[in-house]
N, C-alpha and C. Protein backbone atom coordinates (compact mmCIF):
# COMPACT_ATOMS: atom_id res chain seq x y z
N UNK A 1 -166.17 143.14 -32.08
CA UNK A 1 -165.91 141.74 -31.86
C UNK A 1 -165.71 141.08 -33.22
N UNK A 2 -164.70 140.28 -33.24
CA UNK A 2 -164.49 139.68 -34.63
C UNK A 2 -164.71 138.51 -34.22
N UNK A 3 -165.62 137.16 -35.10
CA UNK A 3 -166.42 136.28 -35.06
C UNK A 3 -165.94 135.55 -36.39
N UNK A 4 -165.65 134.06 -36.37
CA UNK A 4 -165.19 133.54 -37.51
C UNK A 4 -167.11 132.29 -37.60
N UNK A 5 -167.12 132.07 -38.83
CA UNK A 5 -168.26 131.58 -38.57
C UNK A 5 -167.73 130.01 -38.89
N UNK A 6 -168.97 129.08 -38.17
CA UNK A 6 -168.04 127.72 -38.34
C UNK A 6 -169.60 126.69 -38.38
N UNK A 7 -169.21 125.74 -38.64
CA UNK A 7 -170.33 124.85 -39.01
C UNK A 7 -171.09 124.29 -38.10
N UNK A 8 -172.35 124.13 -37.73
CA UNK A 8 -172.80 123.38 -36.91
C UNK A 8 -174.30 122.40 -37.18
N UNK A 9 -174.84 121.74 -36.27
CA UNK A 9 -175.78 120.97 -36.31
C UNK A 9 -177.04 121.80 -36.26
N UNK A 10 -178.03 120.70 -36.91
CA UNK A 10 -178.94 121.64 -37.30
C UNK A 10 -180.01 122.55 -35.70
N UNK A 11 -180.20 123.39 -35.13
CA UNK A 11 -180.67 123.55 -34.08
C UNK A 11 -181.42 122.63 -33.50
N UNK A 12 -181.68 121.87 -32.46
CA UNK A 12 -182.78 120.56 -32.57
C UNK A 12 -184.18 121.10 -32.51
N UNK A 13 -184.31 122.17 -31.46
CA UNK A 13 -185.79 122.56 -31.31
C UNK A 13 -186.33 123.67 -32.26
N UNK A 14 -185.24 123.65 -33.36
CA UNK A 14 -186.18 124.71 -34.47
C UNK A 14 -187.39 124.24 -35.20
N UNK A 15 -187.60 125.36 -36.06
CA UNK A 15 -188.70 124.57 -36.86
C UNK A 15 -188.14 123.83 -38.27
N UNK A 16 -186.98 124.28 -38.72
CA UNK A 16 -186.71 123.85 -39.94
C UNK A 16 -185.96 122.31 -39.78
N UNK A 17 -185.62 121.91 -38.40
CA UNK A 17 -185.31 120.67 -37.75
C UNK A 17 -186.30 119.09 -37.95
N UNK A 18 -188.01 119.87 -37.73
CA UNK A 18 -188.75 119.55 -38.24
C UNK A 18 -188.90 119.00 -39.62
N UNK A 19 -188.09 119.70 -40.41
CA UNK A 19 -188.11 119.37 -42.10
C UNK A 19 -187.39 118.78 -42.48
N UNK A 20 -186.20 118.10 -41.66
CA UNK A 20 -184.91 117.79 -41.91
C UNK A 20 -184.94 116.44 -42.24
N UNK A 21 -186.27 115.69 -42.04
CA UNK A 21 -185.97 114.02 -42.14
C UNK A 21 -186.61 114.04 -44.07
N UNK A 22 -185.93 113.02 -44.49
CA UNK A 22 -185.65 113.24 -46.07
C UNK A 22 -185.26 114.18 -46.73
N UNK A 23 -184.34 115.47 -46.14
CA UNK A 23 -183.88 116.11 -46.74
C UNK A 23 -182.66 115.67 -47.54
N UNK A 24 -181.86 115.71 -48.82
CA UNK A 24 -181.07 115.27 -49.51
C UNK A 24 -179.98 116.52 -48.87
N UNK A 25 -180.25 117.47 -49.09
CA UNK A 25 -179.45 118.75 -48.58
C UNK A 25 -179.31 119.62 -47.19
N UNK A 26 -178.35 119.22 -46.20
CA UNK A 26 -178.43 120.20 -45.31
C UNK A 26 -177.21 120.62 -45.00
N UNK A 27 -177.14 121.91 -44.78
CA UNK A 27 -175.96 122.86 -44.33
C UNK A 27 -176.76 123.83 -43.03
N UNK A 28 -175.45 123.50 -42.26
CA UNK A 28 -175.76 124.70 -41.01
C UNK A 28 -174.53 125.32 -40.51
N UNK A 29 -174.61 126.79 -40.97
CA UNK A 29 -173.39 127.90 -40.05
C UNK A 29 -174.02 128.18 -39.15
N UNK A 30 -172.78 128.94 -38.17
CA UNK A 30 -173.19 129.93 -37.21
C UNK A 30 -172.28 130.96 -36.79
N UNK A 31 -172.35 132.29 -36.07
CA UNK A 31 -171.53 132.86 -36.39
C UNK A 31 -172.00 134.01 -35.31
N UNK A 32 -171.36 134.13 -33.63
CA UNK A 32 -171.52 135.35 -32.60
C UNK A 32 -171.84 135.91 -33.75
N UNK A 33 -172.71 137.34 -33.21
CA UNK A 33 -173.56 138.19 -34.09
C UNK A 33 -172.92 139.10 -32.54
N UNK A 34 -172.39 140.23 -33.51
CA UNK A 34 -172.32 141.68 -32.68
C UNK A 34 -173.51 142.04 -32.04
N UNK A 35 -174.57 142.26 -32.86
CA UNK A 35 -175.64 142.93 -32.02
C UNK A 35 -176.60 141.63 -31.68
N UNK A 36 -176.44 141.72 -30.48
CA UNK A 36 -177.21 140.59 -29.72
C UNK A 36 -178.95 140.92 -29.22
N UNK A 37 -179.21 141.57 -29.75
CA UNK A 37 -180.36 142.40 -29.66
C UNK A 37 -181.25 142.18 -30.84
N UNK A 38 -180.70 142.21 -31.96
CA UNK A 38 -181.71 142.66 -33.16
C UNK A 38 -182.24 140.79 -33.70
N UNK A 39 -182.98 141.21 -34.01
CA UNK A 39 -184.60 139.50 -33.98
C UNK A 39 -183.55 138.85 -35.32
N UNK A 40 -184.27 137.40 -35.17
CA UNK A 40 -183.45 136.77 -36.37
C UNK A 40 -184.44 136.66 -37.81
N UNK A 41 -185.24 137.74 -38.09
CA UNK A 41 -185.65 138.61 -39.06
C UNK A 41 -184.82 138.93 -39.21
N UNK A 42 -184.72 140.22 -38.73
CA UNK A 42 -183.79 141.51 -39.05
C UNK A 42 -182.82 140.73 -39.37
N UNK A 43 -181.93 140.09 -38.87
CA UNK A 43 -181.01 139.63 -38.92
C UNK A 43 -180.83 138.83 -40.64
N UNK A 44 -181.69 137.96 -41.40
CA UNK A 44 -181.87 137.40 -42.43
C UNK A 44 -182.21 138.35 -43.70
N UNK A 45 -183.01 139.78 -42.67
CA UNK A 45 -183.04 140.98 -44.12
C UNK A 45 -181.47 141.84 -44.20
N UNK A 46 -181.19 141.94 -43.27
CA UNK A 46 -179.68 142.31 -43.32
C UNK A 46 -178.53 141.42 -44.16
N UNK A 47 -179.14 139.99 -44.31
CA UNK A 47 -177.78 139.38 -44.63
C UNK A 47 -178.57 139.17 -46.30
N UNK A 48 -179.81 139.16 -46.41
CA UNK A 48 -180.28 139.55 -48.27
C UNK A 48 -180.06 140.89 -48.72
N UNK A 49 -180.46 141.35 -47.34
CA UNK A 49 -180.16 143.04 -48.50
C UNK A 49 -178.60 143.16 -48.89
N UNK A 50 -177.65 142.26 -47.98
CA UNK A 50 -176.45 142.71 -48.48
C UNK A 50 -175.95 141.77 -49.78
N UNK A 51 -176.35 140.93 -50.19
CA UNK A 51 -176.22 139.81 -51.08
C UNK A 51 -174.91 140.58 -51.86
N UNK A 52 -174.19 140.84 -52.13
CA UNK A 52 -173.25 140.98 -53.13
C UNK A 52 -173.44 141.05 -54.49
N UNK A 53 -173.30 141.88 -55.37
CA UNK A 53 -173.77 142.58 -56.72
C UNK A 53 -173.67 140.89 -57.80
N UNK A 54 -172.40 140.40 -57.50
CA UNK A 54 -171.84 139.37 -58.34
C UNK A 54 -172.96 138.13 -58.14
N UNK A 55 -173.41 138.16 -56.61
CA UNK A 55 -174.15 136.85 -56.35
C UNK A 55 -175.64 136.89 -57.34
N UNK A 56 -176.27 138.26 -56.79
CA UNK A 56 -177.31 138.68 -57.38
C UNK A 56 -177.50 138.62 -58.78
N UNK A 57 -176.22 138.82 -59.82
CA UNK A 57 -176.52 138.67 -61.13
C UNK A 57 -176.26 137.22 -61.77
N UNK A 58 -175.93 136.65 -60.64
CA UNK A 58 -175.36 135.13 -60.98
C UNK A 58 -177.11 134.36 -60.85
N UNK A 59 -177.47 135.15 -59.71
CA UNK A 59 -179.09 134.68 -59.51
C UNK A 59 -179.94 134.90 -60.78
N UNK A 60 -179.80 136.45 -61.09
CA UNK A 60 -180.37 136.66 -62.54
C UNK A 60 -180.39 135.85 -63.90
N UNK A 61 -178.90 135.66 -63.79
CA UNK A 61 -178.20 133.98 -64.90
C UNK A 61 -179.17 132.76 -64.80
N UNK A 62 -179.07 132.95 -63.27
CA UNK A 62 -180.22 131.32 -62.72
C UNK A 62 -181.16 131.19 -63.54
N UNK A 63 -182.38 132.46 -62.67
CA UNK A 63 -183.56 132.64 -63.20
C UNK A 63 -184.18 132.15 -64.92
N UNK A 64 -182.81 132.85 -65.62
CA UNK A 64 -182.89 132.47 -67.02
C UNK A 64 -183.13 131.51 -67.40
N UNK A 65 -181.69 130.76 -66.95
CA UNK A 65 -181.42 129.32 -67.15
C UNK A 65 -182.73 128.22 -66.99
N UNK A 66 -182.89 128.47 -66.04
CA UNK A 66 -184.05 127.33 -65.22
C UNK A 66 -185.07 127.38 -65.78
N UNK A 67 -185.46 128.78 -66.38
CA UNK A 67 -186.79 128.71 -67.07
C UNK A 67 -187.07 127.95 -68.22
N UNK A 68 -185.97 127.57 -68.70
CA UNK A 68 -185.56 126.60 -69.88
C UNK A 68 -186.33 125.17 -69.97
N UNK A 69 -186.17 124.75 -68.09
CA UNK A 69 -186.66 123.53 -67.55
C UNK A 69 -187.56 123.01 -66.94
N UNK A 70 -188.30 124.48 -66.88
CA UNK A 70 -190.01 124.05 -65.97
C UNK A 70 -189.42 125.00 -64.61
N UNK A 71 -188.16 124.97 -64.25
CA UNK A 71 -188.59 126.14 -63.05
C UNK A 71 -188.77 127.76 -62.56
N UNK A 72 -188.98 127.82 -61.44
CA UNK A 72 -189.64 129.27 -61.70
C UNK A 72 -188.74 130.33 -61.42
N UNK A 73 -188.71 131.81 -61.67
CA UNK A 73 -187.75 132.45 -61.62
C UNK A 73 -188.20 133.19 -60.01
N UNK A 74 -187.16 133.28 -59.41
CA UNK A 74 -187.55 133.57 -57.98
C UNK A 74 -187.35 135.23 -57.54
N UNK A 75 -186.37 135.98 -58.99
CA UNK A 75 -186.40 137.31 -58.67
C UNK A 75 -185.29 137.51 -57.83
N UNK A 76 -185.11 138.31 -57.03
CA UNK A 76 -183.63 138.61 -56.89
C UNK A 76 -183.65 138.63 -55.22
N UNK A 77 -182.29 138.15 -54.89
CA UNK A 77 -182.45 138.08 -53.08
C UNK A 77 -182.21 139.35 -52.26
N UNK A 78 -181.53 140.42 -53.52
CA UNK A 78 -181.74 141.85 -52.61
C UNK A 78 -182.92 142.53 -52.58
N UNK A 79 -183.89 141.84 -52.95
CA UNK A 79 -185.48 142.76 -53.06
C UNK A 79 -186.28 142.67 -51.75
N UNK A 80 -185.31 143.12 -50.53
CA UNK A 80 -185.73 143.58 -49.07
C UNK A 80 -186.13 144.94 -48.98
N UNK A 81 -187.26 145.32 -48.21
CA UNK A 81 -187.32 146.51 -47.79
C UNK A 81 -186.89 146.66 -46.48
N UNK A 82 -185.90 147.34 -45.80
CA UNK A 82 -184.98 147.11 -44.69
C UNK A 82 -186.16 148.52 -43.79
N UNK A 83 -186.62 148.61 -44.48
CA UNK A 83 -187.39 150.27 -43.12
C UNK A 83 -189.02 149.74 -43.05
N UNK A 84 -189.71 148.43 -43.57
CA UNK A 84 -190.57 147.65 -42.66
C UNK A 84 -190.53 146.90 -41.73
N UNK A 85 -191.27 147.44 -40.71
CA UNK A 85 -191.18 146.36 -39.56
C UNK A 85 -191.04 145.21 -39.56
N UNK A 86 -190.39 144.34 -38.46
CA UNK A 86 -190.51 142.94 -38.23
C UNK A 86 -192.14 142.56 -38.26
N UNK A 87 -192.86 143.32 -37.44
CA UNK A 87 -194.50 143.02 -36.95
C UNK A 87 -195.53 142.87 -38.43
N UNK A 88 -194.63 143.88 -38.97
CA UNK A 88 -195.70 143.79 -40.51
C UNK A 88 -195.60 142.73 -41.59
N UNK A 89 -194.84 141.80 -41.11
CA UNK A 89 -194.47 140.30 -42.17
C UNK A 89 -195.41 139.45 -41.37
N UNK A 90 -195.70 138.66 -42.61
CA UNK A 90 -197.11 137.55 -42.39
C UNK A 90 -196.93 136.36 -43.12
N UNK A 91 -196.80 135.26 -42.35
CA UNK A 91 -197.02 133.63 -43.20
C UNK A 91 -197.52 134.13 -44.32
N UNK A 92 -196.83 134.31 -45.64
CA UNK A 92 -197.37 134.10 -46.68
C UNK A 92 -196.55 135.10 -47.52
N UNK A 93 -196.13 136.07 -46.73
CA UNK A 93 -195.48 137.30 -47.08
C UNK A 93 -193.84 136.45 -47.95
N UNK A 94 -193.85 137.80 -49.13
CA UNK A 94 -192.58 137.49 -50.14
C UNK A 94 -191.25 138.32 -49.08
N UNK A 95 -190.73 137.34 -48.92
CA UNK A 95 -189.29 137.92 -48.22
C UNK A 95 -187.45 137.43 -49.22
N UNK A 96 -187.78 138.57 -50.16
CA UNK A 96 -186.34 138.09 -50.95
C UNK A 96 -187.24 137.29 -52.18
N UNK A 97 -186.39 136.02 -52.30
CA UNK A 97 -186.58 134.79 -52.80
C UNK A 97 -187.90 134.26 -52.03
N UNK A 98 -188.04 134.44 -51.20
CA UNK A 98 -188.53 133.19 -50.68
C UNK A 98 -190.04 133.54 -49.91
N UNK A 99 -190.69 132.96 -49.24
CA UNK A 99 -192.17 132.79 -48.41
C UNK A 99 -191.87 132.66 -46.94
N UNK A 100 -192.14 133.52 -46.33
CA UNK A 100 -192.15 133.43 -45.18
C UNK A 100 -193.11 132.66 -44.66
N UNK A 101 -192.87 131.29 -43.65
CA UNK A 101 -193.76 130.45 -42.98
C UNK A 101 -193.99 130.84 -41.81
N UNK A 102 -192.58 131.41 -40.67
CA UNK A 102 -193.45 132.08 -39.45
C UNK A 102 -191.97 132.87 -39.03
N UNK A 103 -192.46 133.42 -38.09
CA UNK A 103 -191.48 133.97 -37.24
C UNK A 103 -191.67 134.29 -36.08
N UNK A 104 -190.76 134.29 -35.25
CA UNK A 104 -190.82 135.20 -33.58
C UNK A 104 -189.48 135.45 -33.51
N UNK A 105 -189.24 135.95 -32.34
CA UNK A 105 -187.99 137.11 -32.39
C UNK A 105 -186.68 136.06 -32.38
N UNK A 106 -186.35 134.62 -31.96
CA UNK A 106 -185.54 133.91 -32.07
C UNK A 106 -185.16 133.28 -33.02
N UNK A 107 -186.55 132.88 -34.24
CA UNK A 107 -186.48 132.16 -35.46
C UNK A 107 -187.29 132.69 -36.89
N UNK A 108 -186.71 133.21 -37.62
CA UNK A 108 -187.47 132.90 -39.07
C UNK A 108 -187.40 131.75 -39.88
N UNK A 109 -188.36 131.28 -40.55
CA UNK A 109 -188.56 130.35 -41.71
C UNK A 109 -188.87 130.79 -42.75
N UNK A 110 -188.38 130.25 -43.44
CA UNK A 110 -188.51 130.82 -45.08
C UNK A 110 -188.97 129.44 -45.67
N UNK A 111 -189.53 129.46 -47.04
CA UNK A 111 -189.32 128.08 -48.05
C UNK A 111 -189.58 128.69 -49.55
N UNK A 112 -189.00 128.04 -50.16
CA UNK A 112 -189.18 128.36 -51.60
C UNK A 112 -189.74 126.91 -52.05
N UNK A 113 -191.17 127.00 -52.69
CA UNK A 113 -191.65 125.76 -53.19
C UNK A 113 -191.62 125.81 -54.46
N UNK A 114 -191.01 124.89 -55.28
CA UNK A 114 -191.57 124.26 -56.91
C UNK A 114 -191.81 123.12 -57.10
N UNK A 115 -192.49 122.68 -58.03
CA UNK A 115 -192.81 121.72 -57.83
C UNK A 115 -191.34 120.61 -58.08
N UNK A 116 -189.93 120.70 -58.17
CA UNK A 116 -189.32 119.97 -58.16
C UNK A 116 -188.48 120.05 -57.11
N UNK A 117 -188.18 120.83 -56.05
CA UNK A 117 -187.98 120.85 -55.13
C UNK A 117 -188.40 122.06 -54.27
N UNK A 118 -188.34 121.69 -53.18
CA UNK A 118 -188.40 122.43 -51.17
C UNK A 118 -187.49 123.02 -51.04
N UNK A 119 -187.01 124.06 -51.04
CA UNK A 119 -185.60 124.93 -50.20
C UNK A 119 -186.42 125.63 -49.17
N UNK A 120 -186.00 125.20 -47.89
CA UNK A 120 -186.09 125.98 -46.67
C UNK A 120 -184.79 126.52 -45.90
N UNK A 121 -185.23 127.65 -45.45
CA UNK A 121 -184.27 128.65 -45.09
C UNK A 121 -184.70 128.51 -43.67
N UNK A 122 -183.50 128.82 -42.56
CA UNK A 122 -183.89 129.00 -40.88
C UNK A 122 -182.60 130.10 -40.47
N UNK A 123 -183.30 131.02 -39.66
CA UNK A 123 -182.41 131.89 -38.72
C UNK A 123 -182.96 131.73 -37.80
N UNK A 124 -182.15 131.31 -36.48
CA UNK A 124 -182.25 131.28 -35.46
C UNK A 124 -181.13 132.29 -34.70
N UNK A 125 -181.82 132.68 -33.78
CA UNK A 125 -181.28 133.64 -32.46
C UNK A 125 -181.15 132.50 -31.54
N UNK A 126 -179.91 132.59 -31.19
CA UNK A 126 -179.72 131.55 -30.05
C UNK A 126 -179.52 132.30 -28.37
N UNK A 127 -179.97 131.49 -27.74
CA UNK A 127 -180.11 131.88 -26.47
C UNK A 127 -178.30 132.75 -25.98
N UNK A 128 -178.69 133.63 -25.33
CA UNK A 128 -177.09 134.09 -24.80
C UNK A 128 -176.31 133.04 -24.20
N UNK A 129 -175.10 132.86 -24.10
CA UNK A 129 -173.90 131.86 -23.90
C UNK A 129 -173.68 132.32 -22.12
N UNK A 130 -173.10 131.50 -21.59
CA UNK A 130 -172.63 132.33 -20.11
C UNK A 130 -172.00 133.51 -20.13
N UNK A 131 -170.79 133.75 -21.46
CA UNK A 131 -170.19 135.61 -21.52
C UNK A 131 -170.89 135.93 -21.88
N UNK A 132 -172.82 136.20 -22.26
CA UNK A 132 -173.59 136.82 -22.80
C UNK A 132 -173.09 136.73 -24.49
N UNK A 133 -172.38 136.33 -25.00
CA UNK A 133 -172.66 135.92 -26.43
C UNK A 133 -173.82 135.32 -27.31
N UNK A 134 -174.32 135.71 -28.22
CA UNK A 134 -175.88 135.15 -29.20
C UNK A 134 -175.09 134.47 -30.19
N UNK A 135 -175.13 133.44 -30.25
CA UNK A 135 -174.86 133.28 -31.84
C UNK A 135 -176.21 132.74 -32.99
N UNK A 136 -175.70 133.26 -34.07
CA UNK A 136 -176.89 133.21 -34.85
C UNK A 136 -176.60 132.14 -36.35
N UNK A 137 -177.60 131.39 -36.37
CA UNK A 137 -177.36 130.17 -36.97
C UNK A 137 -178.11 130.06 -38.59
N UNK A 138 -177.42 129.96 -39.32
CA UNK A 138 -178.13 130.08 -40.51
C UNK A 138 -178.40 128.41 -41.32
N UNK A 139 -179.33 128.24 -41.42
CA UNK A 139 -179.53 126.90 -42.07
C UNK A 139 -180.41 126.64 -43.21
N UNK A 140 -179.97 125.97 -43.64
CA UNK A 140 -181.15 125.80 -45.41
C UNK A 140 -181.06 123.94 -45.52
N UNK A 141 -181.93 123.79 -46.08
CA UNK A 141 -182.10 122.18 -46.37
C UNK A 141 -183.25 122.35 -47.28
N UNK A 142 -183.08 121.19 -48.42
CA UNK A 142 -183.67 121.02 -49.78
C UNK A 142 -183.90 119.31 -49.64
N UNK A 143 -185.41 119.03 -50.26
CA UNK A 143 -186.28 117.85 -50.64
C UNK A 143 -186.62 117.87 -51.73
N UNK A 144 -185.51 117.58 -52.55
CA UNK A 144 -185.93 117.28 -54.19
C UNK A 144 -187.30 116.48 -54.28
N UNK A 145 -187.98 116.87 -55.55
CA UNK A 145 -189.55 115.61 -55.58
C UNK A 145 -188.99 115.11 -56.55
N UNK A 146 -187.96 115.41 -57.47
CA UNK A 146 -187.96 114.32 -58.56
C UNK A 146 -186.64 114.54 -59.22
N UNK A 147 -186.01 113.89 -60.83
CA UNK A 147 -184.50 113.86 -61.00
C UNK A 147 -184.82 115.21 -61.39
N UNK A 148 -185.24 116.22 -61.93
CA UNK A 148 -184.66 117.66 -62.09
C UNK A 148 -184.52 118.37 -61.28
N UNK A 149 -184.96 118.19 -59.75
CA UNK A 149 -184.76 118.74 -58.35
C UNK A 149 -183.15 118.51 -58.41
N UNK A 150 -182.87 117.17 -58.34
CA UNK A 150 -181.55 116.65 -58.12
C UNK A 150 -180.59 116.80 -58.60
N UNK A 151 -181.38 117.16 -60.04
CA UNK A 151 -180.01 117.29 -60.82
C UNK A 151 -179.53 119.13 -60.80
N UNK A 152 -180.91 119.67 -60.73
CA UNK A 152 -180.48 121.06 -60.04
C UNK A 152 -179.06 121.43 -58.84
N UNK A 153 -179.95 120.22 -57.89
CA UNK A 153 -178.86 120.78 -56.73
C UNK A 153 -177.13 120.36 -56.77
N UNK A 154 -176.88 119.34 -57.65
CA UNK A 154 -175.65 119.62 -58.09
C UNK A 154 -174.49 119.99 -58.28
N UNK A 155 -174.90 121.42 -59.13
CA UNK A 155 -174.08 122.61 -59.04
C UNK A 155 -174.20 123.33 -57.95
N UNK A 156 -175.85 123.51 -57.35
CA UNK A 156 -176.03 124.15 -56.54
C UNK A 156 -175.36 124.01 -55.25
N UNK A 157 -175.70 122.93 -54.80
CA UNK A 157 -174.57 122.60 -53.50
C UNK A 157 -173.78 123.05 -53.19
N UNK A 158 -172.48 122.68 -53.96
CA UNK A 158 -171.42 123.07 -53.61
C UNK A 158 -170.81 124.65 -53.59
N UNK A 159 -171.78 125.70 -54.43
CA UNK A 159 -172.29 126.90 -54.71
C UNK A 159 -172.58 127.22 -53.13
N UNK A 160 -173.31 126.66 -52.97
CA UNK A 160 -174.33 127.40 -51.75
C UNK A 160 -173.36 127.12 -50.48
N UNK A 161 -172.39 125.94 -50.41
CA UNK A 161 -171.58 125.82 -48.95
C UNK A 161 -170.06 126.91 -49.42
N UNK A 162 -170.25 126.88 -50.40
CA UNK A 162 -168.71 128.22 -50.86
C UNK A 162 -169.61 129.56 -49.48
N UNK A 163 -171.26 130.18 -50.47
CA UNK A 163 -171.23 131.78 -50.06
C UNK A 163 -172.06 131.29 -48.88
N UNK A 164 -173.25 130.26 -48.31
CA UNK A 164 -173.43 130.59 -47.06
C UNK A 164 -172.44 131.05 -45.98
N UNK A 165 -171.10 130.70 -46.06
CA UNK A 165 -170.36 131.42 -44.82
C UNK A 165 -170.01 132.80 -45.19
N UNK A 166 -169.58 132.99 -46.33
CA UNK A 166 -169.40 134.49 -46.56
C UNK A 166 -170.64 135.36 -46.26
N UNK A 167 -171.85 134.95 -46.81
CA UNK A 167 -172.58 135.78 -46.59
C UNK A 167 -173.06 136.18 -44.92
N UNK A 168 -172.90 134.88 -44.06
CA UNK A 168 -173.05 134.99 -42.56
C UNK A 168 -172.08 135.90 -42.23
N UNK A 169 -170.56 135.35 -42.86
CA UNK A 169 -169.76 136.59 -41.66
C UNK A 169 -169.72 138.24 -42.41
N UNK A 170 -170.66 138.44 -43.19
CA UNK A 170 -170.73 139.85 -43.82
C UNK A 170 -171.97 140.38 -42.09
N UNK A 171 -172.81 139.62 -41.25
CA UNK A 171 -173.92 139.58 -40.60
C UNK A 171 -173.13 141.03 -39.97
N UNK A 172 -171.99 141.00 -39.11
CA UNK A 172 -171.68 141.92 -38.24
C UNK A 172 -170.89 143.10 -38.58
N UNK A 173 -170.77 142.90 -40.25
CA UNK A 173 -170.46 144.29 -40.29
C UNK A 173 -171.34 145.30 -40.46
N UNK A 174 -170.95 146.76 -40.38
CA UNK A 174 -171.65 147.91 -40.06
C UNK A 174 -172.88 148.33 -41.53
């Protein structure tokens, strides 16, 4: 099945929906997912482990950079182990970049905290469609605390709405 991914609203009954009031930053794809089966974990370690060599060293660049300014280096977004269970991740657990806040088989949350800004991450598994189609929704939203949050997101922004779709429609390949 070939799947173009396209923009949408933020899920209403997620949890990262919850986080969305004063957010400065929100983006939401989505994008049929071939395998309509596998949890929207799996689904978020599949789309870090595949991060692209170029993205990953551009992250490395980050890390550098930022440390310059008080923020923290977050390490790299392909640092998934793809052969641990879904069951063995725990609120608190390092997933990639980021902290896992919870999960069940329809939604993960992620957040990356510093003290100058909130990046939260959401995968949602969406309920099957009437042709039995899932589509799976990727969303992030950021709460700067102060002007170096802001002035971070910036560059970042427009960065992050370029590869969030690339990296979603990499979801269904093999």
């Amino acid at each position: 099945m070939k799947s173009s991914v396209s923009r949408c609203a933020l899920p209403p009954d997620s949890s990262i929906a919850r986080h969305a009031k004063g957010a400065s930053f929100i983006d939401c794809q989505s994008i049929v997912a071939d395998d309509r089966e596998r949890s929207a974990l799996r689904h978020g370690l599949r789309l870090m482990a595949r991060t692209p060599a170029w993205i990953d060293r551009l992250m490395a660049l980050r890390n550098r950079l930022v440390q310059l300014f008080g923020l923290k280096d977050l390490g790299r977004l392909t640092r998934i182990d793809l052969q641990r269970a879904d069951a063995d991740y725990r609120p608190g657990d390092r997933v990639g970049i980021f902290t896992l806040v919870s999960q069940t088989p329809d939604e993960v949350l992620l957040v990356d905290q510093d003290r100058h800004l909130d990046v939260y991450l959401a995968i949602n598994r969406m309920p099957l469609d009437p042709q039995g189609a899932r589509r799976v929704v990727l969303s992030t939203l950021v709460h700067p605390h102060n002007w170096l949050g802001r002035l971070y997101m910036l560059p970042v922004a427009p960065f992050h709405r370029f590869i969030a779709p690339r990296m979603l429609a990499m979801l269904n390949q093999p």
